[in-house]
C-alpha atoms as a PDB file:
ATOM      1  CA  UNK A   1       0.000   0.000   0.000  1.00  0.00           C
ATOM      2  CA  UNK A   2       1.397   3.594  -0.668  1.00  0.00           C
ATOM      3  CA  UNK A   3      -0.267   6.337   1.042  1.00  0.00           C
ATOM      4  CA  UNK A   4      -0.499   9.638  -1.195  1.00  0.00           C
ATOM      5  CA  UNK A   5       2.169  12.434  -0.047  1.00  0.00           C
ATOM      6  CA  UNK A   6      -0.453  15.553   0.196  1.00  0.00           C
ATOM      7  CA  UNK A   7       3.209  17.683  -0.624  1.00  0.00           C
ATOM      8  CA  UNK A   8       2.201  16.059  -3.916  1.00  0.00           C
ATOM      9  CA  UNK A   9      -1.084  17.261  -4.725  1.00  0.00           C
ATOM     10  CA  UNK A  10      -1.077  20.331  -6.402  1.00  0.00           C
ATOM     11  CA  UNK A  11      -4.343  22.567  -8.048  1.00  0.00           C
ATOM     12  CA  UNK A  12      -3.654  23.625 -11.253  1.00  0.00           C
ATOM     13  CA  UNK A  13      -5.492  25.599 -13.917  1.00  0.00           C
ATOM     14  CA  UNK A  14      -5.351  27.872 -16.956  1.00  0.00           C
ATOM     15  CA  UNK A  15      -5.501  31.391 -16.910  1.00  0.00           C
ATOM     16  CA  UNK A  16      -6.842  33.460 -19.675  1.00  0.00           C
ATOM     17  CA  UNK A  17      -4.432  33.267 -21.949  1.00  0.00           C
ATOM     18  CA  UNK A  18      -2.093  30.224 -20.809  1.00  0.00           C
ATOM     19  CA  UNK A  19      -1.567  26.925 -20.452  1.00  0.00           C
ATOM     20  CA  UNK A  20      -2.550  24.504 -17.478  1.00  0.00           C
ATOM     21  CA  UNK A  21       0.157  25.666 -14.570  1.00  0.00           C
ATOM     22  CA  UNK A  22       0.627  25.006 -11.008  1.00  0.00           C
ATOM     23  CA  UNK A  23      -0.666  27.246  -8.657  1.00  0.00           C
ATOM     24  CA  UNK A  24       2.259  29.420  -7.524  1.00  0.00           C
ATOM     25  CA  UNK A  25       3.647  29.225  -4.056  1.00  0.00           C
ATOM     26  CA  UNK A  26       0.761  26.979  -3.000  1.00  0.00           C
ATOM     27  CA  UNK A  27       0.159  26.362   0.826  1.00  0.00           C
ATOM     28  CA  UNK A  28      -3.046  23.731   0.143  1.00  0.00           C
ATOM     29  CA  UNK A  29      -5.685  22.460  -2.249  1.00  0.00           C
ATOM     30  CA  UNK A  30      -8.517  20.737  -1.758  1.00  0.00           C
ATOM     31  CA  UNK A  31     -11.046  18.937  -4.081  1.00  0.00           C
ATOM     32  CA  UNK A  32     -14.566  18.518  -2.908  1.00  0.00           C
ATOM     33  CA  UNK A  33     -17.443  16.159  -4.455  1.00  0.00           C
ATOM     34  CA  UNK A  34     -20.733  15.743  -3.619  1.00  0.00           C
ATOM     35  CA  UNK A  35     -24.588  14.501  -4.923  1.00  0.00           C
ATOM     36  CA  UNK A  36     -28.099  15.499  -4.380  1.00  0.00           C
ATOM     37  CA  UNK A  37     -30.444  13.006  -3.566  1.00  0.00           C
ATOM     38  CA  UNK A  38     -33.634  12.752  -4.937  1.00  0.00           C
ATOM     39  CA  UNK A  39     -36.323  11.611  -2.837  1.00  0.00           C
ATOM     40  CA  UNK A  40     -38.283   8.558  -3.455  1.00  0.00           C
ATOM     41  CA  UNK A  41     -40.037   7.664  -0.071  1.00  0.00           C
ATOM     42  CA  UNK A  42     -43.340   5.883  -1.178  1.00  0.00           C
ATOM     43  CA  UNK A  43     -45.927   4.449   1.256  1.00  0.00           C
ATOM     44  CA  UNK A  44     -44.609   1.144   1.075  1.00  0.00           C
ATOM     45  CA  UNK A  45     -41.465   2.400   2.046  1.00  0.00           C
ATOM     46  CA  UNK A  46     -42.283   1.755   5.704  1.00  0.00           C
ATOM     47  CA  UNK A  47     -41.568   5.050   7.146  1.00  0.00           C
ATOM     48  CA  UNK A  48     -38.280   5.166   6.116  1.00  0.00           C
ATOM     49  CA  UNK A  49     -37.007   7.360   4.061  1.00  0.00           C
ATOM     50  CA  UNK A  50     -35.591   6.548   0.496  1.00  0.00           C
ATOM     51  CA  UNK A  51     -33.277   8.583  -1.858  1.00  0.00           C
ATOM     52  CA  UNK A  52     -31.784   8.213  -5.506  1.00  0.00           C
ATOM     53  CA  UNK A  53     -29.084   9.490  -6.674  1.00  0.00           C
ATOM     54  CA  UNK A  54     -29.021  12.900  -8.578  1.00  0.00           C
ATOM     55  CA  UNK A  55     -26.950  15.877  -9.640  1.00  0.00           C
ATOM     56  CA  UNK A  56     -23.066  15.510  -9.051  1.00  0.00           C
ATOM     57  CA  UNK A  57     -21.234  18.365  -8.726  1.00  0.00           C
ATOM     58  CA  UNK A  58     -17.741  19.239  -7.185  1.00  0.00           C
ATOM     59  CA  UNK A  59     -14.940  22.207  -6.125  1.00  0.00           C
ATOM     60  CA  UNK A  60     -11.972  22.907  -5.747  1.00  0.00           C
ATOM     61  CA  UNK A  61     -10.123  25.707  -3.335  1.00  0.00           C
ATOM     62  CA  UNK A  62      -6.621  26.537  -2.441  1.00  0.00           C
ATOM     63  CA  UNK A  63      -4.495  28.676  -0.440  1.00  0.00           C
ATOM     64  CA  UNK A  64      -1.128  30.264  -1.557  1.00  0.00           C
ATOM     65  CA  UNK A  65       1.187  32.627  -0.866  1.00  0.00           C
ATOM     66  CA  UNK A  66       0.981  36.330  -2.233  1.00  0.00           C
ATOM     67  CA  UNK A  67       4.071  36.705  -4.737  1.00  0.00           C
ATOM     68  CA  UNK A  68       3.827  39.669  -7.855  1.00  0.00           C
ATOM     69  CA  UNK A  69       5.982  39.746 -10.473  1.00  0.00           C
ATOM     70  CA  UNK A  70       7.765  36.759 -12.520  1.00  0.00           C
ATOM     71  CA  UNK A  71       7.258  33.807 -10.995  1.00  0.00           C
ATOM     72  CA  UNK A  72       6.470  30.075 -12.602  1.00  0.00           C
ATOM     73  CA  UNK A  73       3.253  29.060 -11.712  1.00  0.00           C
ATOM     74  CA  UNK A  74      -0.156  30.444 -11.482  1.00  0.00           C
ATOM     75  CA  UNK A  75      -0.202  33.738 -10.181  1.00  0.00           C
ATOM     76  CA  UNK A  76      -2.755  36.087  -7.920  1.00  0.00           C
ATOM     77  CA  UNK A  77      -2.226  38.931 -10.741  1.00  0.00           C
ATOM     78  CA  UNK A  78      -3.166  35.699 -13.642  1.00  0.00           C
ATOM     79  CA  UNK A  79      -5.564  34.413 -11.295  1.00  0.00           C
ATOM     80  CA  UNK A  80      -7.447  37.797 -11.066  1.00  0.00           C
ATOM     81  CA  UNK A  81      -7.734  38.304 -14.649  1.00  0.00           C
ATOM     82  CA  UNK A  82      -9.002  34.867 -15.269  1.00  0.00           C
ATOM     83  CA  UNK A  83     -11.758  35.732 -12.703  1.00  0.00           C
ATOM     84  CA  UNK A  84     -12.321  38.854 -13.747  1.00  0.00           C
ATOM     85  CA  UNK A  85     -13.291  37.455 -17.169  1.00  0.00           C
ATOM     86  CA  UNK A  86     -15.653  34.793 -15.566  1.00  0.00           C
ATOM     87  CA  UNK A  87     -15.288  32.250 -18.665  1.00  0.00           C
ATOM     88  CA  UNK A  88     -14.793  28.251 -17.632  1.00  0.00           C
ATOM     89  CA  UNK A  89     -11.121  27.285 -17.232  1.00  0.00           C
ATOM     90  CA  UNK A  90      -9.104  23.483 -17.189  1.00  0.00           C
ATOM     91  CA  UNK A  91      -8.614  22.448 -13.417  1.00  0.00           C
ATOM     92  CA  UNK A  92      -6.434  19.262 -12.305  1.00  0.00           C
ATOM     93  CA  UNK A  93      -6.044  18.513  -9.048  1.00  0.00           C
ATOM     94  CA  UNK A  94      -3.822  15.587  -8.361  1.00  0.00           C
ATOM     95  CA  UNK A  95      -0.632  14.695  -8.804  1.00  0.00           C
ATOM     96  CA  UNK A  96       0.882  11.781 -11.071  1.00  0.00           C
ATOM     97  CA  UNK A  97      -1.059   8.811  -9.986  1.00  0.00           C
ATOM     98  CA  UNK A  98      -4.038  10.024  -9.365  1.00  0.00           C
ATOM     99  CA  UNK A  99      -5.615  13.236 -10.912  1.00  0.00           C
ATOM    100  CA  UNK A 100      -9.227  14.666 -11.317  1.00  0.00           C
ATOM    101  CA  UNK A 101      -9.448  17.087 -14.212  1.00  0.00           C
ATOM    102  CA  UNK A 102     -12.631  19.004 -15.135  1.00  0.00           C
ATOM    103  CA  UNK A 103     -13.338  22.833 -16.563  1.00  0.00           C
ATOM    104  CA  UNK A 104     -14.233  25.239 -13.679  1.00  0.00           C
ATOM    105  CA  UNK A 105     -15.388  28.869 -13.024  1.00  0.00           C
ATOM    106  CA  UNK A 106     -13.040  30.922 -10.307  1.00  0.00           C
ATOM    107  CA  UNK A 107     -15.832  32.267  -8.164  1.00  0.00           C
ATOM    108  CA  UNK A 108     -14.081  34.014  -5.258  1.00  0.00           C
ATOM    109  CA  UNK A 109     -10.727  35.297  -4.647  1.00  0.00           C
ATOM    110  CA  UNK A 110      -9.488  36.609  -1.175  1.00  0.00           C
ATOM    111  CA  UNK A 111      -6.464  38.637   0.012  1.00  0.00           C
ATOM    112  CA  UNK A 112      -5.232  38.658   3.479  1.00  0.00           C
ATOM    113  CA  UNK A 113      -2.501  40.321   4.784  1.00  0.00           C
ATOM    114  CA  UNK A 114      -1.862  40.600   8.307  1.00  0.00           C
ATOM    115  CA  UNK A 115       0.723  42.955  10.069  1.00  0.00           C
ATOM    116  CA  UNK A 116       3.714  40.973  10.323  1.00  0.00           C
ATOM    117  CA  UNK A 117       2.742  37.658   8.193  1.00  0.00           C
ATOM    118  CA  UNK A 118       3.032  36.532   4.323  1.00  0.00           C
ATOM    119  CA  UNK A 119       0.531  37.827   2.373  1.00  0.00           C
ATOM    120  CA  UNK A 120      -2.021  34.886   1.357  1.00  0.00           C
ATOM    121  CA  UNK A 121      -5.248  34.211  -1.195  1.00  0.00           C
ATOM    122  CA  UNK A 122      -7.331  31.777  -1.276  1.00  0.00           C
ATOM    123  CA  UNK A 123      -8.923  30.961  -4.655  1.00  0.00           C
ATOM    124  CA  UNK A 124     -12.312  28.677  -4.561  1.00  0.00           C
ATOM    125  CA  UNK A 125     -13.798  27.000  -7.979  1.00  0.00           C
ATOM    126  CA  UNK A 126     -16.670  25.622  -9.133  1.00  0.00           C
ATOM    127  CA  UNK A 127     -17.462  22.603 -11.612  1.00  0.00           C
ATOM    128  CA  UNK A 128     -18.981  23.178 -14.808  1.00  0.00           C
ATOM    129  CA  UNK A 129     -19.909  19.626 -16.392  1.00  0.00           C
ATOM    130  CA  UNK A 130     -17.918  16.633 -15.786  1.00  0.00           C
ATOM    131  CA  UNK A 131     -15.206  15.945 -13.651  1.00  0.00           C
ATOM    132  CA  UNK A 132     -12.952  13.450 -15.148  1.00  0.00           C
ATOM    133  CA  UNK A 133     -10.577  10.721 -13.045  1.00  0.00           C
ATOM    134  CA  UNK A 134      -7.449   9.540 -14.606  1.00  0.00           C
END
């Protein structure tokens, strides 16, 4: 058994413009699916309740570290105009042996910089259609 090194997994994506990159000085990514259920309690379902399964859909977030200028990578100043556009965008999250890749719209960005600490964002995306495993 070999357990998956999280230092690893990276969140990647394309800005406007580019090609599928890293996101730069990333801290953490996280990938995050989930289904609604459809109901389908009849009266012979014994007062329980029963469910199908129904519309998938899934996420993706990260953190990183606030860095301007040239850098390789994904950056906050890339990552703003690619929001700022609000078009779909390639996603993979993963690393070599396992990776979930899907198109995605950035829908919130936030700064924080604290008196004395690293400037961070965090970056949060949301599935559009399929999400693929490879």
């Amino acid at each position: 058994m070999a357990i998956l090194n999280a230092t690893d997994v990276t969140l990647s994506i394309t800005p406007t413009g580019g090609s599928l990159q890293a996101v730069a000085h990333a801290t953490s990514a996280s990938l995050s699916m989930s289904m609604d259920l459809r109901d389908s309690t009849t009266k012979s379902s014994g007062g329980w309740s029963e469910s199908l399964g129904g519309l998938k859909s899934w996420e993706m977030s990260g953190d990183a570290f606030v860095e301007i200028g040239s850098i390789t990578g994904a950056d906050i100043e890339e990552l703003w105009t690619t929001w700022a556009a609000g078009a779909a965008v390639a996603v993979k999250f993963g690393d070599s042996g396992m990776e979930y890749t899907g198109n995605a719209i950035i829908n919130s960005i936030s700064i924080d910089a604290g008196v004395e600490e690293n400037a961070t964002y965090s970056i949060s995306l949301t599935g559009t259609g399929t999400l693929a495993k490879s």
